[in-house]
N, C-alpha and C. Protein backbone atom coordinates (compact mmCIF):
# COMPACT_ATOMS: atom_id res chain seq x y z
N UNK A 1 95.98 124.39 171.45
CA UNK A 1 96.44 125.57 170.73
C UNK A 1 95.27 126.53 170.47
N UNK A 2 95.16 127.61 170.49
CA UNK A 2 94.36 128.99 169.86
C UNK A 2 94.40 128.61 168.36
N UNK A 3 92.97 128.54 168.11
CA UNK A 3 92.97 128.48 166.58
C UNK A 3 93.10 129.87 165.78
N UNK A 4 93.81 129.78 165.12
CA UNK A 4 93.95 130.36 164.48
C UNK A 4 92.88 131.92 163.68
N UNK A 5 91.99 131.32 163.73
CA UNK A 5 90.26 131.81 163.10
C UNK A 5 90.43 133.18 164.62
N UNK A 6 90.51 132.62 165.68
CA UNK A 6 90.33 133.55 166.60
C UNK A 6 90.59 134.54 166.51
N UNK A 7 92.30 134.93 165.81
CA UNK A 7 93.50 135.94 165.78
C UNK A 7 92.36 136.35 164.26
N UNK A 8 92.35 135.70 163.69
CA UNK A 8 91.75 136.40 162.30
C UNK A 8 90.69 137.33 162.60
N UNK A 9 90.35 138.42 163.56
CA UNK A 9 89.79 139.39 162.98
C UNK A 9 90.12 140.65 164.08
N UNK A 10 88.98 141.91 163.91
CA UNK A 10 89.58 142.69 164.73
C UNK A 10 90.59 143.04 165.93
N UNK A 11 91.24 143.54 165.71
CA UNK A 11 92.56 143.29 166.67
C UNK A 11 91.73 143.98 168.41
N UNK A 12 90.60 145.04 168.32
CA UNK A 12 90.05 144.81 169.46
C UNK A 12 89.68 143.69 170.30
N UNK A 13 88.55 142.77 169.46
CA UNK A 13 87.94 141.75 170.31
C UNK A 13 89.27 140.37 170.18
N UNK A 14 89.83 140.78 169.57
CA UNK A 14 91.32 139.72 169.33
C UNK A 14 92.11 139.99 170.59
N UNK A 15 92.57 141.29 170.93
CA UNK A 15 93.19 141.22 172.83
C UNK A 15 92.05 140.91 173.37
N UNK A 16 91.00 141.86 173.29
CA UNK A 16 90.42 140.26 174.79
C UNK A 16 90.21 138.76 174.99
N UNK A 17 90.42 138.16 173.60
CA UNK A 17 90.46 136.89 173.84
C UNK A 17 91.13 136.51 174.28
N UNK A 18 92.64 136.98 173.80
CA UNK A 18 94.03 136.61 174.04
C UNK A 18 94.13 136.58 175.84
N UNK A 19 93.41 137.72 176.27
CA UNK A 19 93.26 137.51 177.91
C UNK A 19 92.81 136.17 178.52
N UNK A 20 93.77 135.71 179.04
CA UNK A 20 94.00 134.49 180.16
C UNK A 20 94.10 133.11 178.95
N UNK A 21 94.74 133.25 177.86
CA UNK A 21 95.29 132.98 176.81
C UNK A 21 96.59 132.32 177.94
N UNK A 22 97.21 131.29 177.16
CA UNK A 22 98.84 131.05 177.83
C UNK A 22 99.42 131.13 176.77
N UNK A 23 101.07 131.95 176.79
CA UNK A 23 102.06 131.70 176.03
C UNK A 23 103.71 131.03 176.17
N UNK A 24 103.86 129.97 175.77
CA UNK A 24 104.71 128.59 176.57
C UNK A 24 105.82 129.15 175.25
N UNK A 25 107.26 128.67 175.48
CA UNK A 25 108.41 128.82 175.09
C UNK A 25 109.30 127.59 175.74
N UNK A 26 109.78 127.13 174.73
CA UNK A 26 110.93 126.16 175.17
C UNK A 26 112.38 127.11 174.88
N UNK A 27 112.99 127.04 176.86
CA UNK A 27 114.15 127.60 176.76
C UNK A 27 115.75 127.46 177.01
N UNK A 28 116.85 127.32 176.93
CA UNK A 28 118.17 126.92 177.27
C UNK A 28 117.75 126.46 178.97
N UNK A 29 116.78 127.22 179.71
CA UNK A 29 116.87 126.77 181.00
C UNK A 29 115.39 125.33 181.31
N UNK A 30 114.59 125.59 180.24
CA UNK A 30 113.53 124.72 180.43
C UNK A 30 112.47 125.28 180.12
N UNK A 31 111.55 124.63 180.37
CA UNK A 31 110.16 125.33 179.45
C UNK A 31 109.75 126.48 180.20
N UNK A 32 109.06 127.21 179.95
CA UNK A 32 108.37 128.55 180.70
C UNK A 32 106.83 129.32 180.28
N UNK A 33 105.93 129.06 180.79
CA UNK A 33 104.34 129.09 180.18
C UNK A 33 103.79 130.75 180.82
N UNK A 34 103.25 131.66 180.31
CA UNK A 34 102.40 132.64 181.74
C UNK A 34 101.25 132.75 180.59
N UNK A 35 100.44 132.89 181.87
CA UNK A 35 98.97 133.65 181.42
C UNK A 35 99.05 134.81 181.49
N UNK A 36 98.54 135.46 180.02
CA UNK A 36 98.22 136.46 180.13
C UNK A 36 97.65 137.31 180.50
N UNK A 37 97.60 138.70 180.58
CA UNK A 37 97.06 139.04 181.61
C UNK A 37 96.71 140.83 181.78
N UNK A 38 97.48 141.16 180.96
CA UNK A 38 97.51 142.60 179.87
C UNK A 38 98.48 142.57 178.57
N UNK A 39 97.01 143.18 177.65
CA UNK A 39 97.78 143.57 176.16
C UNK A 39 97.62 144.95 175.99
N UNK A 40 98.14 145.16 174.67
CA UNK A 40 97.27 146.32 174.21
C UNK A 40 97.69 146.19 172.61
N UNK A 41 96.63 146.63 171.90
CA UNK A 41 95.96 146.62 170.31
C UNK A 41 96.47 147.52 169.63
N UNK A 42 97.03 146.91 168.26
CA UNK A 42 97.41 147.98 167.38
C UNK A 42 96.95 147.64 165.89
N UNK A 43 96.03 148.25 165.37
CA UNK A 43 95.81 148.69 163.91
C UNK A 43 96.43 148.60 163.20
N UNK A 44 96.33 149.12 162.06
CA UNK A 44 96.89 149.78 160.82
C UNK A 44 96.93 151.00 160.40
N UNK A 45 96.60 150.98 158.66
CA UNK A 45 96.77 152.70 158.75
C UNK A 45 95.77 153.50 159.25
N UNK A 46 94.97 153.28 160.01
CA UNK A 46 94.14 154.38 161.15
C UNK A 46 94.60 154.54 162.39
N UNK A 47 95.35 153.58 162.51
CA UNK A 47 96.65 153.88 164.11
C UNK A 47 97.37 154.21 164.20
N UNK A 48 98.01 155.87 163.88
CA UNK A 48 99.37 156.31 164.05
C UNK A 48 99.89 155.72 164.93
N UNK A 49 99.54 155.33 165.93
CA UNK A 49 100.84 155.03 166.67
C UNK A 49 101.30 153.22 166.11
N UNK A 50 100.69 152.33 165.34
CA UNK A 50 101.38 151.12 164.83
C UNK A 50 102.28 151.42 164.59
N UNK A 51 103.53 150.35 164.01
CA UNK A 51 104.46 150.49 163.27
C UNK A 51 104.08 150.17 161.76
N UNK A 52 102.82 149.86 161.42
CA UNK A 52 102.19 149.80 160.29
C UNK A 52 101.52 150.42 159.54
N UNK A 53 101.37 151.90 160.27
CA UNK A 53 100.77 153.04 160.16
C UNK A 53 101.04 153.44 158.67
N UNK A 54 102.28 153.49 158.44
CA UNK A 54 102.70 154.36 157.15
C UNK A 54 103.24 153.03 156.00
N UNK A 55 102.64 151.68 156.34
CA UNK A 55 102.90 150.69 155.14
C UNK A 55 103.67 149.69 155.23
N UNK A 56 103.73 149.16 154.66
CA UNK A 56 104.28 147.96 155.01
C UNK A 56 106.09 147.87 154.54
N UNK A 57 107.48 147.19 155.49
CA UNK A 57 108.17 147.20 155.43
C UNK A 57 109.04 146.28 155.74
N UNK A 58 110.28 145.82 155.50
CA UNK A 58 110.82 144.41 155.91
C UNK A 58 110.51 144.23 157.27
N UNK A 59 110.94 145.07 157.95
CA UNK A 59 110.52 145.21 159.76
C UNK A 59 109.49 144.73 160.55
N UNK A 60 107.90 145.40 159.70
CA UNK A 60 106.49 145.22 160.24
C UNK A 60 105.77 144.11 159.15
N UNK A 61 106.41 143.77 158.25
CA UNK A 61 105.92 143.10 157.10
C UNK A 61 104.95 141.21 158.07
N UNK A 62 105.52 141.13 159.45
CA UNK A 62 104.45 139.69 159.56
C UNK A 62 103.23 140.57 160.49
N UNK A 63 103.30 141.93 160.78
CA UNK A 63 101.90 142.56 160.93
C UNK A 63 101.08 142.42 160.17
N UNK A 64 101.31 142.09 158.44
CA UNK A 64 100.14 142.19 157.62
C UNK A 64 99.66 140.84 157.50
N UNK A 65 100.57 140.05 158.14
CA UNK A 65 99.60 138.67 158.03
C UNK A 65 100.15 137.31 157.73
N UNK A 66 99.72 136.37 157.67
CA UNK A 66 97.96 136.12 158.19
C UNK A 66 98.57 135.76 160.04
N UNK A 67 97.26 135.66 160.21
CA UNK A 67 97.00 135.84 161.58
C UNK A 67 97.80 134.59 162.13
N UNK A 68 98.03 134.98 163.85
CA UNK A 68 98.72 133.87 164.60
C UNK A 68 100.48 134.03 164.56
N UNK A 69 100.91 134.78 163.94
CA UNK A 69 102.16 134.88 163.69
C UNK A 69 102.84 135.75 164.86
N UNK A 70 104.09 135.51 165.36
CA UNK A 70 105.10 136.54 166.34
C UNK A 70 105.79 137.59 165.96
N UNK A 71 105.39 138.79 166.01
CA UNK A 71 106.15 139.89 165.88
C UNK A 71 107.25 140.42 166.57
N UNK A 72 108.71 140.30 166.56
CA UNK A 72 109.23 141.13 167.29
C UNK A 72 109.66 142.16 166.86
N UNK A 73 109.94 143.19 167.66
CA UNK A 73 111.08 144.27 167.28
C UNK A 73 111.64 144.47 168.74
N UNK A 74 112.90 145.34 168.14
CA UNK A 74 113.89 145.73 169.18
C UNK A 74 113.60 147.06 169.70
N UNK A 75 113.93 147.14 170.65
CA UNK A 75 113.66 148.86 171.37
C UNK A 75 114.55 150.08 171.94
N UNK A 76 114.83 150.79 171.82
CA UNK A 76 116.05 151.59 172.22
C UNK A 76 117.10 150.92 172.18
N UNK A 77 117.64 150.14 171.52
CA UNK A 77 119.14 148.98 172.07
C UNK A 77 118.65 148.56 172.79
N UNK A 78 117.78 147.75 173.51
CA UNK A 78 118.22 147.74 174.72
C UNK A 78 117.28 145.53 175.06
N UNK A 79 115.85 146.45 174.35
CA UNK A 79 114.85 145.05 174.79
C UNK A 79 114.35 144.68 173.51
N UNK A 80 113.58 143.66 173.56
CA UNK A 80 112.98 143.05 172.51
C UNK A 80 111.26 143.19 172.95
N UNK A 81 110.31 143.34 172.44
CA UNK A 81 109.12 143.10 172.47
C UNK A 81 108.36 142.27 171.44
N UNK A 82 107.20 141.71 171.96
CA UNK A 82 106.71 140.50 171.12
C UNK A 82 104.81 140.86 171.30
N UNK A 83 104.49 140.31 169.73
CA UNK A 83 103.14 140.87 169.55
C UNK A 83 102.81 139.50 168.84
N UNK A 84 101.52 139.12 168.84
CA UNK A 84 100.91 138.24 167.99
C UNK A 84 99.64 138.82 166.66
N UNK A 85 100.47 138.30 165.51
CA UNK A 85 99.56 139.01 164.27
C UNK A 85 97.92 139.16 164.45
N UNK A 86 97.20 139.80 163.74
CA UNK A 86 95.84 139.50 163.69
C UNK A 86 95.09 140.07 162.58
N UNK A 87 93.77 139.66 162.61
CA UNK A 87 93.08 140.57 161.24
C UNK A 87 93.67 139.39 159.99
N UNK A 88 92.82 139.79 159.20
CA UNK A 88 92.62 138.58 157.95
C UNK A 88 94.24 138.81 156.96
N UNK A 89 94.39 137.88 156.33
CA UNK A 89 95.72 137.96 155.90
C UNK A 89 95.68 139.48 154.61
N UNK A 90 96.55 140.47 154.53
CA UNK A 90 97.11 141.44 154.19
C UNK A 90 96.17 142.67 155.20
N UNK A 91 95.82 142.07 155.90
CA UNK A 91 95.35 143.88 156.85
C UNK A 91 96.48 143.54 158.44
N UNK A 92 96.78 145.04 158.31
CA UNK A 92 98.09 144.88 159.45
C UNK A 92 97.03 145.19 160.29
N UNK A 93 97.74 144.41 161.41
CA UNK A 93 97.33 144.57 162.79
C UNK A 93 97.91 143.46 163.67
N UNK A 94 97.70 143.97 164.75
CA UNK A 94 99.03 143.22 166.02
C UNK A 94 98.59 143.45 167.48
N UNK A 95 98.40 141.85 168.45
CA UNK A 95 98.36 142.71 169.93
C UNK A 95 99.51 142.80 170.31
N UNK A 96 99.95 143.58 171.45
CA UNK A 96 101.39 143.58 172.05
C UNK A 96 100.75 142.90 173.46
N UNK A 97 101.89 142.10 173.92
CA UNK A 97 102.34 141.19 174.89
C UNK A 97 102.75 141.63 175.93
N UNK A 98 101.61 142.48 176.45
CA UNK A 98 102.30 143.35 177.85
C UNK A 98 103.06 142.81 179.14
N UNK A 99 101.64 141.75 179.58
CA UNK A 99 102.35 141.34 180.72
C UNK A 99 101.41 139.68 180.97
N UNK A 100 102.58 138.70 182.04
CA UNK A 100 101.56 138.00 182.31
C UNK A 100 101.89 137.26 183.56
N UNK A 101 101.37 136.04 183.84
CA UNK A 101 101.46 135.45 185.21
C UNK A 101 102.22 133.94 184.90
N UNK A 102 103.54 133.35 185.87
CA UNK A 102 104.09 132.55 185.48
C UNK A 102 103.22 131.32 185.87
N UNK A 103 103.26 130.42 185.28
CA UNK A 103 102.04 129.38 185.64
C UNK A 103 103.35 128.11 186.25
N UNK A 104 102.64 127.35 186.94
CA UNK A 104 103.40 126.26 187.70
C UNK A 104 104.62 126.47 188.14
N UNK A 105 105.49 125.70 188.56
CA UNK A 105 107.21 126.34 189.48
C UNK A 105 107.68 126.91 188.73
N UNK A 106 107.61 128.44 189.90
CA UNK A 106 108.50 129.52 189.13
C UNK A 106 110.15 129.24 189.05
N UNK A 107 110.62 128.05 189.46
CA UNK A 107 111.57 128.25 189.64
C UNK A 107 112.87 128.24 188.41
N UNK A 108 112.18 127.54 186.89
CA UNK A 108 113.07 128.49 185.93
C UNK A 108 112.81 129.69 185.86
N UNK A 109 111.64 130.21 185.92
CA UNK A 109 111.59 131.54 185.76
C UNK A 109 112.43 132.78 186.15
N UNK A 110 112.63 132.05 187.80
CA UNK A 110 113.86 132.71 188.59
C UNK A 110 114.87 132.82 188.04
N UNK A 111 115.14 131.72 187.70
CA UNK A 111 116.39 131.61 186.78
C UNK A 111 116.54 132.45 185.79
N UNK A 112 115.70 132.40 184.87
CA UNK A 112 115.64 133.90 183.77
C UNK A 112 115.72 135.45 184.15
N UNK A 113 114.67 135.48 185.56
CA UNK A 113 114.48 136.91 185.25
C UNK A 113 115.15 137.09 186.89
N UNK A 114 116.58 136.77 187.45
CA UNK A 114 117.15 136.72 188.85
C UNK A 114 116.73 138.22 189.48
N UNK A 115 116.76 139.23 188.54
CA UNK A 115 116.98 140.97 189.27
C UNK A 115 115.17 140.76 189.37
N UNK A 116 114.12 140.08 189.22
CA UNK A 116 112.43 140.15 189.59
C UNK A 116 112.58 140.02 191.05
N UNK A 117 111.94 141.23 191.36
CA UNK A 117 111.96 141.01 193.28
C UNK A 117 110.86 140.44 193.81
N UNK A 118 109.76 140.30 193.16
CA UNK A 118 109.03 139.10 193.17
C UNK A 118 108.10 138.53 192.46
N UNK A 119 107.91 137.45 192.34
CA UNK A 119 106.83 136.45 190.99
C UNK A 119 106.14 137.65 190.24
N UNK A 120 105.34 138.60 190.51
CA UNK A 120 104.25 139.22 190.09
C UNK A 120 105.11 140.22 188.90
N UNK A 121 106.81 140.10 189.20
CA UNK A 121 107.63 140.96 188.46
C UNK A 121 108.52 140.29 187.52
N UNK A 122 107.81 138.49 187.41
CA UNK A 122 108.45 138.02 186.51
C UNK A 122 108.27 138.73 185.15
N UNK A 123 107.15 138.69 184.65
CA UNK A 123 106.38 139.19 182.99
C UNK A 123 105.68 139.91 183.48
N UNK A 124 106.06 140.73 184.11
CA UNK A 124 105.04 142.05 184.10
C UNK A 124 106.03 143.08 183.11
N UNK A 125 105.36 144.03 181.80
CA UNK A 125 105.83 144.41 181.09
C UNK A 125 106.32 143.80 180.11
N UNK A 126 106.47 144.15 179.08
CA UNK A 126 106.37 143.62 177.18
C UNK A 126 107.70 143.21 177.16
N UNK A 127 109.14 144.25 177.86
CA UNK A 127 110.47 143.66 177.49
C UNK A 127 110.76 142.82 178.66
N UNK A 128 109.95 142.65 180.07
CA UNK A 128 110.38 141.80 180.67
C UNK A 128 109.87 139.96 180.41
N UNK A 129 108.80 140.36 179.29
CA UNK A 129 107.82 139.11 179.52
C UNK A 129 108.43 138.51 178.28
N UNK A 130 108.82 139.31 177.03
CA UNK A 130 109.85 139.12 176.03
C UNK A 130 111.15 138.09 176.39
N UNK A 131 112.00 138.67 177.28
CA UNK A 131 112.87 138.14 178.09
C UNK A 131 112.96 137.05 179.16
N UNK A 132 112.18 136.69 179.63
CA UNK A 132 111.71 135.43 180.08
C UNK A 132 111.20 134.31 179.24
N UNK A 133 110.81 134.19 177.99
CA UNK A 133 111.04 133.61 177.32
C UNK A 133 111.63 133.12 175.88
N UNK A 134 112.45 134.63 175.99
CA UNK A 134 113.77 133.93 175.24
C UNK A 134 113.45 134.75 173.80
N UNK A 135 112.33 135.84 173.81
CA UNK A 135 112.40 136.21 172.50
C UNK A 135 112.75 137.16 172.11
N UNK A 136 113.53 136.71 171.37
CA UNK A 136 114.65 137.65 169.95
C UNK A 136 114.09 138.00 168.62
N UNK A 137 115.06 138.34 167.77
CA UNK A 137 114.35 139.07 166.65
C UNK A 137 114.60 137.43 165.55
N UNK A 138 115.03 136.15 165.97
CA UNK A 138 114.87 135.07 165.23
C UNK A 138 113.51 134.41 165.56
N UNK A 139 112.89 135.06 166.72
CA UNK A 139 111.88 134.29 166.42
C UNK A 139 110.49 135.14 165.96
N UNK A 140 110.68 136.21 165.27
CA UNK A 140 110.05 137.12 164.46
C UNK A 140 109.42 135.98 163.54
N UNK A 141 108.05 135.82 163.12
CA UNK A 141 107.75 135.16 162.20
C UNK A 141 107.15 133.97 162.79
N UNK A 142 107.54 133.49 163.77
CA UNK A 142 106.51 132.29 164.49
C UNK A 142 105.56 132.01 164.38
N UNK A 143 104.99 130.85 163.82
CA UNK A 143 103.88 130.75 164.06
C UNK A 143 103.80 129.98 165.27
N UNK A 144 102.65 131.23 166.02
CA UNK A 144 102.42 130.78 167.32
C UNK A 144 100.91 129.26 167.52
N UNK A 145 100.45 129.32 166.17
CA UNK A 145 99.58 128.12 166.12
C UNK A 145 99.92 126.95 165.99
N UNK A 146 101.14 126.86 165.45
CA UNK A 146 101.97 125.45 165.00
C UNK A 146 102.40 124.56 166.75
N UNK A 147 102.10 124.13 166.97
CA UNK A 147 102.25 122.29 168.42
C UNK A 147 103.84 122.92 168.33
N UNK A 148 104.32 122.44 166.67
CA UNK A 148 105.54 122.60 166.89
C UNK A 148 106.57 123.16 167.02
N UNK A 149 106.14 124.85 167.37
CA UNK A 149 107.07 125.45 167.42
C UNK A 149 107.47 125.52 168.78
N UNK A 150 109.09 126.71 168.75
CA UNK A 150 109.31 127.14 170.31
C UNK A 150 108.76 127.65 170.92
N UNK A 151 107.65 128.70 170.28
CA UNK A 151 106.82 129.58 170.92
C UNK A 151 105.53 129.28 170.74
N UNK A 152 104.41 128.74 171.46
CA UNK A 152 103.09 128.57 171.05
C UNK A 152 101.64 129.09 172.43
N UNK A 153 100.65 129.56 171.43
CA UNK A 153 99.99 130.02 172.09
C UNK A 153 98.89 128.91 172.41
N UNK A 154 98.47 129.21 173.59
CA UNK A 154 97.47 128.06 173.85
C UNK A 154 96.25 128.48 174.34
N UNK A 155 94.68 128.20 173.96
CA UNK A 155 93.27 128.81 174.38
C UNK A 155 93.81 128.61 176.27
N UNK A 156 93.58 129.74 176.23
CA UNK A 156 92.35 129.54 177.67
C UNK A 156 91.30 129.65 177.81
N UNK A 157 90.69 129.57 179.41
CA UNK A 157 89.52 129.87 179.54
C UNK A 157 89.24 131.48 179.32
N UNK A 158 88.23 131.67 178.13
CA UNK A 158 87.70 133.26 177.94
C UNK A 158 87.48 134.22 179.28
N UNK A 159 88.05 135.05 179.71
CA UNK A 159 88.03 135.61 180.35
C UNK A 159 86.43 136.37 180.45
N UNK A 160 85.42 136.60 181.79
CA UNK A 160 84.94 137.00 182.04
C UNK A 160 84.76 138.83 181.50
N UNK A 161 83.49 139.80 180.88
CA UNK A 161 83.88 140.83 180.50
C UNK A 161 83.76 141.70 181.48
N UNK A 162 82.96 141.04 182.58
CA UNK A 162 83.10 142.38 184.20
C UNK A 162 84.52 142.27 184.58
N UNK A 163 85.64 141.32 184.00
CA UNK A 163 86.93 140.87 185.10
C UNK A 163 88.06 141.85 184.06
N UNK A 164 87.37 142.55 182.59
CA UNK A 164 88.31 143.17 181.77
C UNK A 164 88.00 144.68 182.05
N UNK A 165 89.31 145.23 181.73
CA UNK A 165 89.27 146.55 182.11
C UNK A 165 90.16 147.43 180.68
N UNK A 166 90.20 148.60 180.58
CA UNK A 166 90.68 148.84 179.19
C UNK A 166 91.14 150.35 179.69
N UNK A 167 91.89 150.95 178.97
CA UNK A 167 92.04 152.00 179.03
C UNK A 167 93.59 152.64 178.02
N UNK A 168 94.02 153.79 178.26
CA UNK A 168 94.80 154.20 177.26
C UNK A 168 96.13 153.10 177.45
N UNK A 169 97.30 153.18 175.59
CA UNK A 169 98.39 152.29 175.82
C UNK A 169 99.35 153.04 176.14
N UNK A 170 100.05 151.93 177.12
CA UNK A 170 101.28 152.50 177.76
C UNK A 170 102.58 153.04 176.65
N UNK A 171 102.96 154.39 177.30
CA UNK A 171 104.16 155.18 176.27
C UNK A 171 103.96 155.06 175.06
N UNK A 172 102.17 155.62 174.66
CA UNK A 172 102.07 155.61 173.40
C UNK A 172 101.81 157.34 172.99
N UNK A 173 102.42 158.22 172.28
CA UNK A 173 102.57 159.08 172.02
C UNK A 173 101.28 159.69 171.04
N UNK A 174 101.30 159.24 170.12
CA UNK A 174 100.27 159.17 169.09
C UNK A 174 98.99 158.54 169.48
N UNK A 175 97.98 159.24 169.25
CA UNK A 175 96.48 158.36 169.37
C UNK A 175 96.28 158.06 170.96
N UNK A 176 97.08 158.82 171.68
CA UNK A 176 97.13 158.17 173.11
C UNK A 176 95.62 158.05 174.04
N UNK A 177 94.98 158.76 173.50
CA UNK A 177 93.57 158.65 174.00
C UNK A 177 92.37 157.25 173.70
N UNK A 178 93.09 156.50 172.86
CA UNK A 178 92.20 155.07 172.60
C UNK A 178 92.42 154.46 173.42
N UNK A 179 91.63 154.18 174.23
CA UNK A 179 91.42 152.73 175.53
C UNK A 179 91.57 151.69 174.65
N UNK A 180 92.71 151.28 174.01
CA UNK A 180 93.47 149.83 173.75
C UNK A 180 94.38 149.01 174.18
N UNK A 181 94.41 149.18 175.48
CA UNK A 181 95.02 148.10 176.53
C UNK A 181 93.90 147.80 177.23
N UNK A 182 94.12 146.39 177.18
CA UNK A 182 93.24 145.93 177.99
C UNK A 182 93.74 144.42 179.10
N UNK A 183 93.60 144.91 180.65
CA UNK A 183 93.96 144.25 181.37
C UNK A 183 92.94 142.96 182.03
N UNK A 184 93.55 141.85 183.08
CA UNK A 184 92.62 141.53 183.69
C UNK A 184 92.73 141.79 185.47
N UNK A 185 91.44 142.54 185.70
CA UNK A 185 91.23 143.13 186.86
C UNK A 185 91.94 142.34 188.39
N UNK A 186 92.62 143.20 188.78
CA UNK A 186 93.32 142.35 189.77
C UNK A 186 94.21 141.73 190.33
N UNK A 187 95.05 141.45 188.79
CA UNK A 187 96.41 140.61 188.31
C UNK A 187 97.37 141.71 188.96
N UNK A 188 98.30 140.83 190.02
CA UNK A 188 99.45 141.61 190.32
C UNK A 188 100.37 142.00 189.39
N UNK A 189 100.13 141.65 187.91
CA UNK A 189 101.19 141.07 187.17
C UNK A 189 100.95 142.39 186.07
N UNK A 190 99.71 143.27 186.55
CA UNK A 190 99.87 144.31 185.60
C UNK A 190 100.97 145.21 185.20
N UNK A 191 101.14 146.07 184.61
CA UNK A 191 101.92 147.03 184.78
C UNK A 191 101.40 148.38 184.81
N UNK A 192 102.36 149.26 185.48
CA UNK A 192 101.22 150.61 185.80
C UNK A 192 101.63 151.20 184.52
N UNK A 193 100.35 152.21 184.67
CA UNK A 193 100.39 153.63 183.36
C UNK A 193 101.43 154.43 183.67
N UNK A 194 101.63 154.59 182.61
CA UNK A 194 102.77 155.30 181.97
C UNK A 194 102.22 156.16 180.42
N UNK A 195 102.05 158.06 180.53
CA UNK A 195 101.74 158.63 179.69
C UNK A 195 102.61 158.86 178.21
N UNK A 196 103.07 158.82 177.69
CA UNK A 196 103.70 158.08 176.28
C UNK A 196 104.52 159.89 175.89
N UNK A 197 105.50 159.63 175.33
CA UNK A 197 106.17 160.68 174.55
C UNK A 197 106.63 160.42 173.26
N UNK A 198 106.88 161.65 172.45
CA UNK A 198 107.15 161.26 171.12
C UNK A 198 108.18 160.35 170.77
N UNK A 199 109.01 160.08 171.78
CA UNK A 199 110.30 159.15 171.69
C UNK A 199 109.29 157.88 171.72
N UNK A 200 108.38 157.41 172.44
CA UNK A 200 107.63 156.25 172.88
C UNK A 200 107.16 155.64 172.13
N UNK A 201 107.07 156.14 170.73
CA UNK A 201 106.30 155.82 169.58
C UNK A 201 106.85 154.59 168.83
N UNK A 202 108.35 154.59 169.43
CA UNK A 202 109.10 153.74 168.50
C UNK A 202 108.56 152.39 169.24
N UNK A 203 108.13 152.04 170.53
CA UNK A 203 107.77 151.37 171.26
C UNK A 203 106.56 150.56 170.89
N UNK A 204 106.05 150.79 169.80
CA UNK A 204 104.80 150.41 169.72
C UNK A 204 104.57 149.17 168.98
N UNK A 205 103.75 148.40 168.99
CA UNK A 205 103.17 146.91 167.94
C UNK A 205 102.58 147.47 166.53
């Protein structure tokens, strides 16, 4: 498991750890693990674009803490996205769960995500990587440090810092100029840029 201590501080050097990080889910079809592989970082009240920006609320309330915890929210009707808490307990902050790589036989994976035209399009993107393992707005609140939950995060090997790459977050409207996504170089499993609109905001960790 990722200790916990890790997620406890800046939500910058907190996504790059999380890079090549695994996140495993037990699901109706069977278990399902990917490495990660792009995030991107969200603050508090110095990050307009958080959902924590303007305070704390039933909604964003496991952004403030303590660290290691699953954030979801819902998005246009439509998807779910998932973030892991960070920063010491009452300072909000959150990475989002962009994208990642399915580890060992894809073949539940297939099963989950049938319209992926191929592996690299299993979890590539926050509502597709959401959706492959099964997360809803019940599993808001997870602790992702606990063995025993459905959702748990597990160390990897620290990713190399020549193999990380950073740059602005995807469909982020506000603040769009902070290089707070940060990918790992190479991964088919990225997702491309996409310049953010004021609608996009609602999109955010």
């Amino acid at each position: 498991m990722l200790d916990r201590s890790e997620l406890a501080i800046d939500v910058l050097p907190a996504a790059q750890r999380l890079l090549g990080c695994v996140l495993a889910a037990d699901t109706p079809d069977g278990a399902v693990a990917v490495r990660l592989v792009e995030v991107e970082a969200y603050r508090g009240a110095d990050d307009p674009a958080s959902h924590s920006h303007r305070g704390r609320t039933p909604r964003n309330g496991v952004m403030f803490g303590p660290a290691g915890h699953l954030y979801v929210y819902f998005v246009y009707g439509m998807h779910f996205c998932a973030n892991v808490s960070c920063l010491t307990d009452g300072e909000p902050g959150a990475v989002l769960f962009r994208a990642g790589e399915v580890l060992g036989d894809p073949g539940v994976a297939r099963v989950r995500r049938p319209t992926a035209r191929n592996d690299a399009e299993l979890a590539r993107g926050p509502a597709r990587l959401a959706s492959l393992l099964g997360l809803g707005r019940d599993d808001d609140g997870t602790d992702l440090t606990d063995p025993a939950s459905r959702v748990r995060l597990l160390a990897g090997e620290p990713v190399p810092r020549a193999s990380i790459r950073s740059g602005p977050r995807v469909g982020v409207a506000a603040a769009a100029e902070l290089p707070w996504r940060f990918w790992i170089d190479g991964s088919r499993a990225v997702s491309s840029y996409r310049a953010g609109t004021k609608r996009s905001r609602r999109r955010t960790g």
